[in-house]
N, C-alpha and C. Protein backbone atom coordinates (compact mmCIF):
# COMPACT_ATOMS: atom_id res chain seq x y z
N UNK A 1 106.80 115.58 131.17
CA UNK A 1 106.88 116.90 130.57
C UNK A 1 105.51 117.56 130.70
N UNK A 2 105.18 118.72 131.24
CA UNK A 2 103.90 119.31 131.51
C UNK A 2 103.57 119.97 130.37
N UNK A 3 102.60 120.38 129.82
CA UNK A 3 101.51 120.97 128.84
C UNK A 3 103.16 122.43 128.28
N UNK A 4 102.65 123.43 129.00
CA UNK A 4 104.03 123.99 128.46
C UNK A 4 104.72 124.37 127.79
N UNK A 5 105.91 123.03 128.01
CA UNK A 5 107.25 122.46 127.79
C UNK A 5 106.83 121.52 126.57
N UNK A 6 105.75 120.66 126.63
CA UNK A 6 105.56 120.58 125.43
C UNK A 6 104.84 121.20 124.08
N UNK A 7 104.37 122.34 124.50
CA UNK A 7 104.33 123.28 123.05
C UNK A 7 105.30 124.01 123.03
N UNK A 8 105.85 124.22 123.65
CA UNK A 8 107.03 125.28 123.68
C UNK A 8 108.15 124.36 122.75
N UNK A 9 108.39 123.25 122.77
CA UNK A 9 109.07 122.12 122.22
C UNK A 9 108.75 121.95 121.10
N UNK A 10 107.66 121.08 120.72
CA UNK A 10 106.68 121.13 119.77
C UNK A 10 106.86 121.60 118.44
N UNK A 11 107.46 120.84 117.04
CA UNK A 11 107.91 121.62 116.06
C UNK A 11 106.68 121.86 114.95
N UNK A 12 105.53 121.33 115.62
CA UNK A 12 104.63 121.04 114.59
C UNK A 12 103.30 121.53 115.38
N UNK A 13 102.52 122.28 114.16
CA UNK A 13 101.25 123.16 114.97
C UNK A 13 100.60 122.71 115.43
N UNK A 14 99.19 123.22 116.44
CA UNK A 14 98.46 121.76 117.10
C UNK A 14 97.24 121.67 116.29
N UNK A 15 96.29 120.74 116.08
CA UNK A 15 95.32 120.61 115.06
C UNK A 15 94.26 120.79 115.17
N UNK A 16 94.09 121.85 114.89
CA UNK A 16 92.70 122.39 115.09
C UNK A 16 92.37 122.46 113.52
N UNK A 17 90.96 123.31 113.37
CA UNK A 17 90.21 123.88 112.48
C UNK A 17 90.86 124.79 111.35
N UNK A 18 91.71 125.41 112.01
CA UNK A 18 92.79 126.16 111.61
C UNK A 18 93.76 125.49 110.60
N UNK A 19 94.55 124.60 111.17
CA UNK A 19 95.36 123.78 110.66
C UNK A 19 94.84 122.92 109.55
N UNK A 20 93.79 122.42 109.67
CA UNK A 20 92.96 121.29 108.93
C UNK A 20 92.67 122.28 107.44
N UNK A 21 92.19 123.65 107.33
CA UNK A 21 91.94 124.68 106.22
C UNK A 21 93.10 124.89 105.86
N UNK A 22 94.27 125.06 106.35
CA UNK A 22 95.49 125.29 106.25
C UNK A 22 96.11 124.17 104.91
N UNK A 23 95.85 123.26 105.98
CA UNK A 23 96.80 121.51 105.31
C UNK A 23 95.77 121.57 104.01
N UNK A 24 94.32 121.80 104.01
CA UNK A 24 94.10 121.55 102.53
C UNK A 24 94.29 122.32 101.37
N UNK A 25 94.75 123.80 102.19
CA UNK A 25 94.94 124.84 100.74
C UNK A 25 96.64 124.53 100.24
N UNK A 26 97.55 123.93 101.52
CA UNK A 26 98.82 123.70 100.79
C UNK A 26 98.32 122.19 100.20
N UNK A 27 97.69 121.16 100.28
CA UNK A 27 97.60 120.43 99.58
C UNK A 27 97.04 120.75 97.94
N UNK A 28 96.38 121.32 98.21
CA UNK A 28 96.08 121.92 96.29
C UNK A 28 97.20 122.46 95.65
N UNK A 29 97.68 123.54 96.90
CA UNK A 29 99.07 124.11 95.93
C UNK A 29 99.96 123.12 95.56
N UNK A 30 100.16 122.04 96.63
CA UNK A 30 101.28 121.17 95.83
C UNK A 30 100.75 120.37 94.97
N UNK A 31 99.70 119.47 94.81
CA UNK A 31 98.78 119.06 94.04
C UNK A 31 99.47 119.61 92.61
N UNK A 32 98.65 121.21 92.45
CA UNK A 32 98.44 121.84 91.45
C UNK A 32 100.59 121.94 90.64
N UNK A 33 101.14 121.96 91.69
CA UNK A 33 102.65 122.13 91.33
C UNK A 33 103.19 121.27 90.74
N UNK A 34 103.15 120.22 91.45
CA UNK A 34 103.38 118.90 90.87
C UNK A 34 103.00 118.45 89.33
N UNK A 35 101.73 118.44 89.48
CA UNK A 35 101.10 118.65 87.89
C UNK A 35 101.64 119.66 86.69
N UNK A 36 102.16 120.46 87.21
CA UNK A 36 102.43 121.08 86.88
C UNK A 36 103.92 121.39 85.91
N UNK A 37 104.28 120.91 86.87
CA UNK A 37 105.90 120.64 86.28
C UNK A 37 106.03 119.08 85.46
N UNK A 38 105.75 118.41 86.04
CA UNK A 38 105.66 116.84 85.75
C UNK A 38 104.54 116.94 83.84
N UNK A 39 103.17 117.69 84.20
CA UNK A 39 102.40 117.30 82.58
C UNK A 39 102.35 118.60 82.51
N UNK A 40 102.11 119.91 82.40
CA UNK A 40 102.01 121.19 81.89
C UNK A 40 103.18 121.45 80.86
N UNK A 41 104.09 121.34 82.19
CA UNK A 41 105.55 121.86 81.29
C UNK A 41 106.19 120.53 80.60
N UNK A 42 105.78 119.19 80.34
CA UNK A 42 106.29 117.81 80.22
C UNK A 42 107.46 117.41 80.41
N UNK A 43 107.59 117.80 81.56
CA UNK A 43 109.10 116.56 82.07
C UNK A 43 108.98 115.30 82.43
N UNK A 44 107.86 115.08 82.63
CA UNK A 44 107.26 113.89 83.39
C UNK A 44 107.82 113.67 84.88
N UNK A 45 107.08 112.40 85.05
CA UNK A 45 106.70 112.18 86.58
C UNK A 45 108.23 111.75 86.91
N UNK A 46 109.71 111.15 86.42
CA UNK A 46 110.34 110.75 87.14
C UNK A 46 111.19 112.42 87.55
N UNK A 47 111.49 112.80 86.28
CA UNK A 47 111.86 114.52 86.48
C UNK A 47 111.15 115.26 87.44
N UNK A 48 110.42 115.46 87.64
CA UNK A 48 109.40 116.03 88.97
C UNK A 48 109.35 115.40 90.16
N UNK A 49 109.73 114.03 89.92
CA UNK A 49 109.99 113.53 90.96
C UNK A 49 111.32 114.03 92.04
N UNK A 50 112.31 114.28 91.05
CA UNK A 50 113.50 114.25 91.53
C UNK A 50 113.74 115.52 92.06
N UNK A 51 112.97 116.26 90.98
CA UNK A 51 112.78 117.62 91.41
C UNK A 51 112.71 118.05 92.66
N UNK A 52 110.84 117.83 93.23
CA UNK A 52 110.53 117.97 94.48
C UNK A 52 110.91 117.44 95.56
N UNK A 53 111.63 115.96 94.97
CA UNK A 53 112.19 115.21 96.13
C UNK A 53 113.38 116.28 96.92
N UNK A 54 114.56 116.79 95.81
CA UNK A 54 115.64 117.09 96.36
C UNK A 54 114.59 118.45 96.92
N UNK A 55 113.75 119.21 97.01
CA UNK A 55 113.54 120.45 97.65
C UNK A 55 113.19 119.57 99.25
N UNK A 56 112.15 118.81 98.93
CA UNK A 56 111.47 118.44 99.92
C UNK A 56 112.74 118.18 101.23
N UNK A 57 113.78 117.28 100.52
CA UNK A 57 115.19 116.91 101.36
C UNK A 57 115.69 118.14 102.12
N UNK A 58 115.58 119.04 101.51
CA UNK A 58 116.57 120.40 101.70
C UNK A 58 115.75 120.80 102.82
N UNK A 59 114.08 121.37 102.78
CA UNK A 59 113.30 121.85 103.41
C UNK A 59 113.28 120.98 105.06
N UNK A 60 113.40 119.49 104.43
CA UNK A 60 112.98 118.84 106.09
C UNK A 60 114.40 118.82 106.69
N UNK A 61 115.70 118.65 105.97
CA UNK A 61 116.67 118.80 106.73
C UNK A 61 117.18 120.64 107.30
N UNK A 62 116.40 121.51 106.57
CA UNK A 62 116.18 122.72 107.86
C UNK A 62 115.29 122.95 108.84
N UNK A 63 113.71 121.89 108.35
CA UNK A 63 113.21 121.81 109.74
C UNK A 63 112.89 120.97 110.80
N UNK A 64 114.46 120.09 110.48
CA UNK A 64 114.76 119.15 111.29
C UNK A 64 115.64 120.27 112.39
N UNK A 65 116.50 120.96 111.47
CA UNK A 65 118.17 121.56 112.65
C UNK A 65 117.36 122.88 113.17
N UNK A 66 116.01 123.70 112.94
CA UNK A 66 115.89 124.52 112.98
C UNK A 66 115.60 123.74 115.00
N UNK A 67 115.47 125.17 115.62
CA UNK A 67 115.54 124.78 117.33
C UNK A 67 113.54 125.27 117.79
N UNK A 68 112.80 126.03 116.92
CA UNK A 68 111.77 125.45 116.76
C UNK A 68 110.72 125.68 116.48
N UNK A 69 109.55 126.00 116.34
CA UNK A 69 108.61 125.91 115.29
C UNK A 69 108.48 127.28 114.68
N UNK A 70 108.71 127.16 112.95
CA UNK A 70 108.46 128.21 112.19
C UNK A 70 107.65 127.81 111.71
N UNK A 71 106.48 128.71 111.49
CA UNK A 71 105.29 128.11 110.55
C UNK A 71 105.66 128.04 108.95
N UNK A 72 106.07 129.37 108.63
CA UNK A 72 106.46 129.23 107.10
C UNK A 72 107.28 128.21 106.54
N UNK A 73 107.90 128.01 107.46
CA UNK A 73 109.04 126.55 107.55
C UNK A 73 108.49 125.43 107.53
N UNK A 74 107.34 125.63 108.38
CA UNK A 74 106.77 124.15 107.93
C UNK A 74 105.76 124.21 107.03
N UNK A 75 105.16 124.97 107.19
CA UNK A 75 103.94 124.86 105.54
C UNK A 75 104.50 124.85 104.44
N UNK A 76 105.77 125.40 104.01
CA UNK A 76 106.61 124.87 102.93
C UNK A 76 106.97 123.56 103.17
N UNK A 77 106.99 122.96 104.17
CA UNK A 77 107.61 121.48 103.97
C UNK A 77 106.48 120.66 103.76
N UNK A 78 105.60 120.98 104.34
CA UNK A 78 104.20 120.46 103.88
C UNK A 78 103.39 120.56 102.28
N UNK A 79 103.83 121.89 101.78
CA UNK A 79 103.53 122.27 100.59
C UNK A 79 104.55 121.09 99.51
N UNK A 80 105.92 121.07 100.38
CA UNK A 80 106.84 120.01 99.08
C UNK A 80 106.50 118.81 99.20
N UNK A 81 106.20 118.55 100.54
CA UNK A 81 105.66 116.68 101.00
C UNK A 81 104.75 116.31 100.00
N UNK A 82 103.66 117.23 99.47
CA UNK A 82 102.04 117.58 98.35
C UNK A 82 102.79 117.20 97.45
N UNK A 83 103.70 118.05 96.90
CA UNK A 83 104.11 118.35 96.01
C UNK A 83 104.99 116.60 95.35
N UNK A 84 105.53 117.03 96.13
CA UNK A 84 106.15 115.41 95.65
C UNK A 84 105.38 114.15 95.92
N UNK A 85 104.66 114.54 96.96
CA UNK A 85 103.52 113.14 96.45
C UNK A 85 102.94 112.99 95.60
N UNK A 86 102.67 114.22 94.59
CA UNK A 86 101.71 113.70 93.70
C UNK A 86 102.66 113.57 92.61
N UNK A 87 104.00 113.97 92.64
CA UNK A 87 104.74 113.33 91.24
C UNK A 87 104.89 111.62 91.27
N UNK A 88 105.12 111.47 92.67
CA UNK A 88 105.55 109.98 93.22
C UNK A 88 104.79 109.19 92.93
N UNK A 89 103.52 109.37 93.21
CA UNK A 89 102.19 108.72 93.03
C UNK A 89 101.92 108.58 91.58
N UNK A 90 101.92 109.49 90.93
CA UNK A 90 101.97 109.69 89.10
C UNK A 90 102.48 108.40 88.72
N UNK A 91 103.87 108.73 89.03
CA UNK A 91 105.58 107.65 89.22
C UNK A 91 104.81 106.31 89.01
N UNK A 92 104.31 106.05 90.63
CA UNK A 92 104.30 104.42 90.66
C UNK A 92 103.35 104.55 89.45
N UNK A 93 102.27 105.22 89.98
CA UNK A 93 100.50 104.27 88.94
C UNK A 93 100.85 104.33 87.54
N UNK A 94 101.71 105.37 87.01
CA UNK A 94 101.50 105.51 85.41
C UNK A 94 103.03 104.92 84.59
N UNK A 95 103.65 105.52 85.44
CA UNK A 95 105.33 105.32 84.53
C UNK A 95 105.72 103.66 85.42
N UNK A 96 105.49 103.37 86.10
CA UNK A 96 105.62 101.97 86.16
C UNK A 96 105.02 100.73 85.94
N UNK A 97 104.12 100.71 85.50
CA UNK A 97 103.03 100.04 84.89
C UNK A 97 102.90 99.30 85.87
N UNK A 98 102.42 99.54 86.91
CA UNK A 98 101.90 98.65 87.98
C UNK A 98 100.42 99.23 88.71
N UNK A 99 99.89 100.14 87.76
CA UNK A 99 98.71 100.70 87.61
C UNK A 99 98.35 101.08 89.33
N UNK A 100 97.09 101.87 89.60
CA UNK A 100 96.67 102.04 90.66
C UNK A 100 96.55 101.16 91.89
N UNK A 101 96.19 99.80 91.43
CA UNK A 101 95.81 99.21 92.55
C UNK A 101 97.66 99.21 93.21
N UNK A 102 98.66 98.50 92.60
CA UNK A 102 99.90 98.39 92.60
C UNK A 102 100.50 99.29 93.40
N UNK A 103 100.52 100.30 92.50
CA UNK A 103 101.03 101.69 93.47
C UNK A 103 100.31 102.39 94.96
N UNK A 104 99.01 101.95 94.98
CA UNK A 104 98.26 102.47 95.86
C UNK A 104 99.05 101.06 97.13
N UNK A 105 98.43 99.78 96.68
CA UNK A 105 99.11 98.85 97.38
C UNK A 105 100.49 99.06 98.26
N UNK A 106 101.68 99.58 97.31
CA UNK A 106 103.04 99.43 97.92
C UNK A 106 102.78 100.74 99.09
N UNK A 107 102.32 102.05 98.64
CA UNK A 107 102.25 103.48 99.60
C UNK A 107 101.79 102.66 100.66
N UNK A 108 100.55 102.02 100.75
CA UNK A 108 99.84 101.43 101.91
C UNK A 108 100.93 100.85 102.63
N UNK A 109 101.44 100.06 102.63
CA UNK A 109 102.43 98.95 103.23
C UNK A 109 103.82 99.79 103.25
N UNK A 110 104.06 100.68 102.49
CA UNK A 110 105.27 101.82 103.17
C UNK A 110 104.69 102.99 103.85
N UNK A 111 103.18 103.16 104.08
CA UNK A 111 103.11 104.32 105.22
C UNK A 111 102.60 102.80 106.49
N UNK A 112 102.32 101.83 106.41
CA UNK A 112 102.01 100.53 107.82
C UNK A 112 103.79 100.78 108.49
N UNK A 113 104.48 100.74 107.35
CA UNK A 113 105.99 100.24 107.78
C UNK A 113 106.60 101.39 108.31
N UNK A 114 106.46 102.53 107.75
CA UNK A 114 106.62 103.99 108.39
C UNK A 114 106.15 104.34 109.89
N UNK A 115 104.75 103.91 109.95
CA UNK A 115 104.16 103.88 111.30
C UNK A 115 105.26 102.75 112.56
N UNK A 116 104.97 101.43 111.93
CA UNK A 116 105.29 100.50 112.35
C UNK A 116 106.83 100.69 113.56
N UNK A 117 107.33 101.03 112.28
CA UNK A 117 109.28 101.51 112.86
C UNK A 117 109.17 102.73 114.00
N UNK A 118 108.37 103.51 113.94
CA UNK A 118 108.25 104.60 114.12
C UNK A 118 107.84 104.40 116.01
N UNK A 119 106.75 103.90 115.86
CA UNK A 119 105.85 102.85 117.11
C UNK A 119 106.72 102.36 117.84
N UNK A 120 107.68 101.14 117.22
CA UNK A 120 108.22 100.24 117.45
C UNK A 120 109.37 100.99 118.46
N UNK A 121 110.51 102.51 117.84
CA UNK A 121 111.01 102.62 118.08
C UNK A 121 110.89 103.78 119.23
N UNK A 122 109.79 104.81 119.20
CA UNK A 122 109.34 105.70 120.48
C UNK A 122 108.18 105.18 120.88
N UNK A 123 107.76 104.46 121.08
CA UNK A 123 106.49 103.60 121.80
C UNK A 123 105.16 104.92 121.21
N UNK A 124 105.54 105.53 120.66
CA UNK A 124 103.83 106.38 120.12
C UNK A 124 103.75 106.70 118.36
N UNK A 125 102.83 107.07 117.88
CA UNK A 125 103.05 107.60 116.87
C UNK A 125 102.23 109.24 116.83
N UNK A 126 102.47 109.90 118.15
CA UNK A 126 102.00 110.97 118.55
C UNK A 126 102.61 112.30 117.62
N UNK A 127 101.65 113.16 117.33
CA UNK A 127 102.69 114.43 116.48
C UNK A 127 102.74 115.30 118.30
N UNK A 128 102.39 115.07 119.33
CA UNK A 128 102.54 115.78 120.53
C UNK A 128 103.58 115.29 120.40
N UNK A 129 104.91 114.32 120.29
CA UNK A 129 106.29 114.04 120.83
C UNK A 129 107.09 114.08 119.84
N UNK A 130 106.51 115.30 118.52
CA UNK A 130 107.68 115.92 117.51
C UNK A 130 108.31 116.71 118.21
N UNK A 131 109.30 116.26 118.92
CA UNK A 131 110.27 117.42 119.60
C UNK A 131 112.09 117.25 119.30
N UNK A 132 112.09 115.67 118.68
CA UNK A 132 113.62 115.37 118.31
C UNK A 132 113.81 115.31 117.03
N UNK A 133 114.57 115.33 116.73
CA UNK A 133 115.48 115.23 115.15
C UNK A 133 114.69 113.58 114.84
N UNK A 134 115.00 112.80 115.61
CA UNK A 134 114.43 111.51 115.26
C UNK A 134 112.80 110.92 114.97
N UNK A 135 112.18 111.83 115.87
CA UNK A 135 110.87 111.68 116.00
C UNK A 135 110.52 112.72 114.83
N UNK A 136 110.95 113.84 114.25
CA UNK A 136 111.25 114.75 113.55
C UNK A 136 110.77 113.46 112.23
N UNK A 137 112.07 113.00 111.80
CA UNK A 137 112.24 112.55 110.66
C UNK A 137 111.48 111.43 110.30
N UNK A 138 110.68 110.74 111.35
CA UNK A 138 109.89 109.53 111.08
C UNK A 138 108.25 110.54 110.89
N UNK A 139 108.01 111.93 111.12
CA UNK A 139 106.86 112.55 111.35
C UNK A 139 106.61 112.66 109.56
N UNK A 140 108.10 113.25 109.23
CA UNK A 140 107.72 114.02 107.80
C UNK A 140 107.95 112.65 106.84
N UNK A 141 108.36 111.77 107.34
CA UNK A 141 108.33 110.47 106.20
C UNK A 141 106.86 110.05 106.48
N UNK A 142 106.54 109.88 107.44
CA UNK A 142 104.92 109.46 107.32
C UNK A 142 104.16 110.65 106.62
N UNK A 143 104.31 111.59 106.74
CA UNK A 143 103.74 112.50 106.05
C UNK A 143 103.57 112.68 104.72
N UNK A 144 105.42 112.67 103.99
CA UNK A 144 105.04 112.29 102.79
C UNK A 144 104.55 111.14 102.36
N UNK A 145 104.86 109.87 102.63
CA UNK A 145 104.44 108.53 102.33
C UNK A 145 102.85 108.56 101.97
N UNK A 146 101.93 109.29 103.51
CA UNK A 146 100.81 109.40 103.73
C UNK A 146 100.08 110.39 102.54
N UNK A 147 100.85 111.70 101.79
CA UNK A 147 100.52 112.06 101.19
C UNK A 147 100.50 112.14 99.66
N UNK A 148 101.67 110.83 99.27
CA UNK A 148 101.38 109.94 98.20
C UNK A 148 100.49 108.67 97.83
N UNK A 149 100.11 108.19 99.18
CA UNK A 149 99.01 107.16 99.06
C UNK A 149 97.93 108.16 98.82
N UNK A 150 97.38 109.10 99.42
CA UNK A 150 95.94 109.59 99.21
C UNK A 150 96.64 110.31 97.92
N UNK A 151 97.21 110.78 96.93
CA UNK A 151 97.41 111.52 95.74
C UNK A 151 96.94 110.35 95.03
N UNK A 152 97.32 108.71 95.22
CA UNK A 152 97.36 107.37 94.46
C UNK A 152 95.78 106.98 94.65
N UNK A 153 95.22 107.35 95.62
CA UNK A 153 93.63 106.84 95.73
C UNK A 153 92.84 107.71 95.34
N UNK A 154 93.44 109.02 95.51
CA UNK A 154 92.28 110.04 94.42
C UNK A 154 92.39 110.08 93.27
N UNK A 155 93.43 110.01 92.95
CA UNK A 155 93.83 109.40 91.33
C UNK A 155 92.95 108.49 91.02
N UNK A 156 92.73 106.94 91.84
CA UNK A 156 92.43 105.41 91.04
C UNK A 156 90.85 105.86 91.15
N UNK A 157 90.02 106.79 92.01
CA UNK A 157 89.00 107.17 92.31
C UNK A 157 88.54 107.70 91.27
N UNK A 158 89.43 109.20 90.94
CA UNK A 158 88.69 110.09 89.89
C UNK A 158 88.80 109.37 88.52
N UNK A 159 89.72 108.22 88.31
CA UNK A 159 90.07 107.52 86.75
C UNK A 159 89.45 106.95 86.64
N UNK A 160 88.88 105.89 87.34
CA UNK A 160 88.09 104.70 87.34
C UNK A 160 86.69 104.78 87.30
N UNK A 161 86.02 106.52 87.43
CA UNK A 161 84.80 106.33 87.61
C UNK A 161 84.03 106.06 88.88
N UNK A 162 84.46 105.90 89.69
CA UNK A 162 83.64 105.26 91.11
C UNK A 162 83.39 107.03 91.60
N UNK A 163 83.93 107.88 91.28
CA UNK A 163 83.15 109.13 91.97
C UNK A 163 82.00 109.27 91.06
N UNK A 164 81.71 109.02 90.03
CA UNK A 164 80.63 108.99 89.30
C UNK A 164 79.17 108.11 89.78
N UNK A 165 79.71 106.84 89.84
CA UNK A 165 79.20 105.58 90.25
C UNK A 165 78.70 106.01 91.90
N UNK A 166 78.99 106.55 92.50
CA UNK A 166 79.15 107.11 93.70
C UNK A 166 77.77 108.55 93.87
N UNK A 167 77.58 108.80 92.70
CA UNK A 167 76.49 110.06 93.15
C UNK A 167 77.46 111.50 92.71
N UNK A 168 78.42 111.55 92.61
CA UNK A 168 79.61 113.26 92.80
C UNK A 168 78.98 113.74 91.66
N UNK A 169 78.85 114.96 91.73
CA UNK A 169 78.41 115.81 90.45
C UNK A 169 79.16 115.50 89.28
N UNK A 170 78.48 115.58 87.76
CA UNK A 170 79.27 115.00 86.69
C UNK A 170 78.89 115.83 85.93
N UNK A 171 78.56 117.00 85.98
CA UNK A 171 78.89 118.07 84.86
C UNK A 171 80.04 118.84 85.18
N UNK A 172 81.29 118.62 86.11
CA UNK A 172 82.23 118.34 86.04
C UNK A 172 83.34 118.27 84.50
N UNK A 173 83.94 119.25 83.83
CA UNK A 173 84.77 118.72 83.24
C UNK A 173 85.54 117.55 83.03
N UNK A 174 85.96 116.97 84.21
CA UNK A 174 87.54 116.30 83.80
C UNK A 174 86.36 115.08 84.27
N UNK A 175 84.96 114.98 84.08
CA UNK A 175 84.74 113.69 84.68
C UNK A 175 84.05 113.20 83.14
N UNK A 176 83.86 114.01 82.15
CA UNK A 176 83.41 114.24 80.65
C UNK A 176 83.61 112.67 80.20
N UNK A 177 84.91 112.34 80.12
CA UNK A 177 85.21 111.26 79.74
C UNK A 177 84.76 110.41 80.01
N UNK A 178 84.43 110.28 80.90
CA UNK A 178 83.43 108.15 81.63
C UNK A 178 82.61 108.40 80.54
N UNK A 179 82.15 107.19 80.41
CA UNK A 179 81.15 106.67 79.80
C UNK A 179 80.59 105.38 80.83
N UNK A 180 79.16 105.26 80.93
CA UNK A 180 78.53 104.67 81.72
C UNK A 180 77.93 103.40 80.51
N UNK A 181 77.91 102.33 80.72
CA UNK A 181 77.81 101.18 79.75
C UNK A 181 76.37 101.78 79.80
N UNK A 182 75.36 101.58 78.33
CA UNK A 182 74.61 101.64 78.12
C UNK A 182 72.71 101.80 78.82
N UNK A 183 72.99 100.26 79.85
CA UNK A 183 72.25 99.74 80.83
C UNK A 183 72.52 100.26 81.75
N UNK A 184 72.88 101.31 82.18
CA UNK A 184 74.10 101.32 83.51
C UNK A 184 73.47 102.57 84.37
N UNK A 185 74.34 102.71 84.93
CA UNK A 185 73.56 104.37 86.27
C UNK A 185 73.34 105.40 86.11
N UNK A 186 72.33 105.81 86.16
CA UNK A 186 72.16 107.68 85.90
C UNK A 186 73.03 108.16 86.62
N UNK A 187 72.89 109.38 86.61
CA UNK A 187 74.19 110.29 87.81
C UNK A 187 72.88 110.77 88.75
N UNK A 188 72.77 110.46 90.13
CA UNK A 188 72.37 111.33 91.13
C UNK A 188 72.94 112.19 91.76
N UNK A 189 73.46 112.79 91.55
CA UNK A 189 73.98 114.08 91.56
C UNK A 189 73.60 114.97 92.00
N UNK A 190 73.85 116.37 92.99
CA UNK A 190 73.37 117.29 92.95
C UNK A 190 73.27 118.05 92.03
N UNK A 191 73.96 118.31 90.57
CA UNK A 191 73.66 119.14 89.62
C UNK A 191 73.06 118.86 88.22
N UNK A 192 73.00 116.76 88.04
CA UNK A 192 72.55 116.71 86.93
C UNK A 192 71.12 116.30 87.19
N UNK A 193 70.27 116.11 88.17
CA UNK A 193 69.41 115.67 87.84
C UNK A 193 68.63 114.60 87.75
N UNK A 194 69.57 113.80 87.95
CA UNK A 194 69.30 112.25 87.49
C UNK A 194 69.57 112.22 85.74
N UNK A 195 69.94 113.18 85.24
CA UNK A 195 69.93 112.92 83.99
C UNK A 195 71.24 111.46 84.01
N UNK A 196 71.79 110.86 82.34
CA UNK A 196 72.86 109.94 82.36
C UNK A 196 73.76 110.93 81.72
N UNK A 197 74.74 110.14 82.46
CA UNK A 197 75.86 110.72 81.97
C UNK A 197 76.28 110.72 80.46
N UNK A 198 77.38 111.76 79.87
CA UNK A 198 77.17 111.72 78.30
C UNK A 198 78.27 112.86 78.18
């Protein structure tokens, strides 16, 4: 298939600079949505789950049949993939008590197995050969999978303190809470100073 025939095919944008600013402002929006519905409005994480799941279903099974690339079509499917990853992710680490490492663990080994099948069954795991319904549907399951493991590691990251421990600025609101054991690390930080945290 020459250059072309395959963008012309092609249900998915190509990745540039563009795309990369793109994928992170729908990642906040779904981020922020998710949260949203799940602890703002308190339904919790399995209700939000189910929620975004059934949109997310609806969205990839139109831009599976659609014949071919709509952008709004897909940045909404990208925006619900966010979206429901971060209820999913919530899901495993908090409402199943199998805490971060647990939940981060299983995403890992269901986006290996996502890849894996995927590999196994079109010899690539290229987004250049999103052009079938099949290759289609193994793209946006790695996608979401992929975008509930990183919702599950920024989670165990920002909870645990290691962005602190790490140098990240800590006059930060939502980072208020750590407490650094007594003996323990100043913040090097670009904004505190070296002062300790408090």
């Amino acid at each position: 298939m020459n250059e072309a025939t395959r963008v012309t095919l092609s249900k998915v944008p190509e990745v540039t600079l563009g795309f990369w600013l793109i994928k992170i402002l729908a990642t906040t929006l779904g981020e922020t949505g998710g949260d949203t519905v799940s602890m703002t409005m308190n339904l919790g994480y399995l209700i939000g789950t189910a929620i975004f799941l059934s949109i997310l279903v609806v969205l990839v099974v139109i831009q599976i049949a659609a014949k071919k690339f709509h952008p709004f079509l897909y940045w909404s499917t990208i925006v619900a993939s966010t979206t429901v990853g971060t209820t999913m992710a919530d899901f495993a680490d908090r409402s199943l008590g199998i805490g971060y490492l647990g939940g981060s663990s299983i995403l890992f080994v269901s986006l290996m197995a996502v890849l894996a099948i995927w590999h196994w069954s079109q010899g690539s795991v290229s987004v250049d050969t999103v052009s079938t319904p099949k290759v289609e549907a193994f793209y946006w399951a790695a996608i979401t999978v992929s975008q509930t493991l990183g919702t599950a590691l920024g989670d165990w990251v920002a909870d645990s303190g290691l962005a602190m421990r790490a140098g990240l600025c800590c006059s930060a609101r939502p980072w208020r809470s750590w407490r650094p054991p007594i003996s323990g690390p100043t913040c090097r930080g670009c904004c505190c100073s070296g002062r300790r945290l408090s």
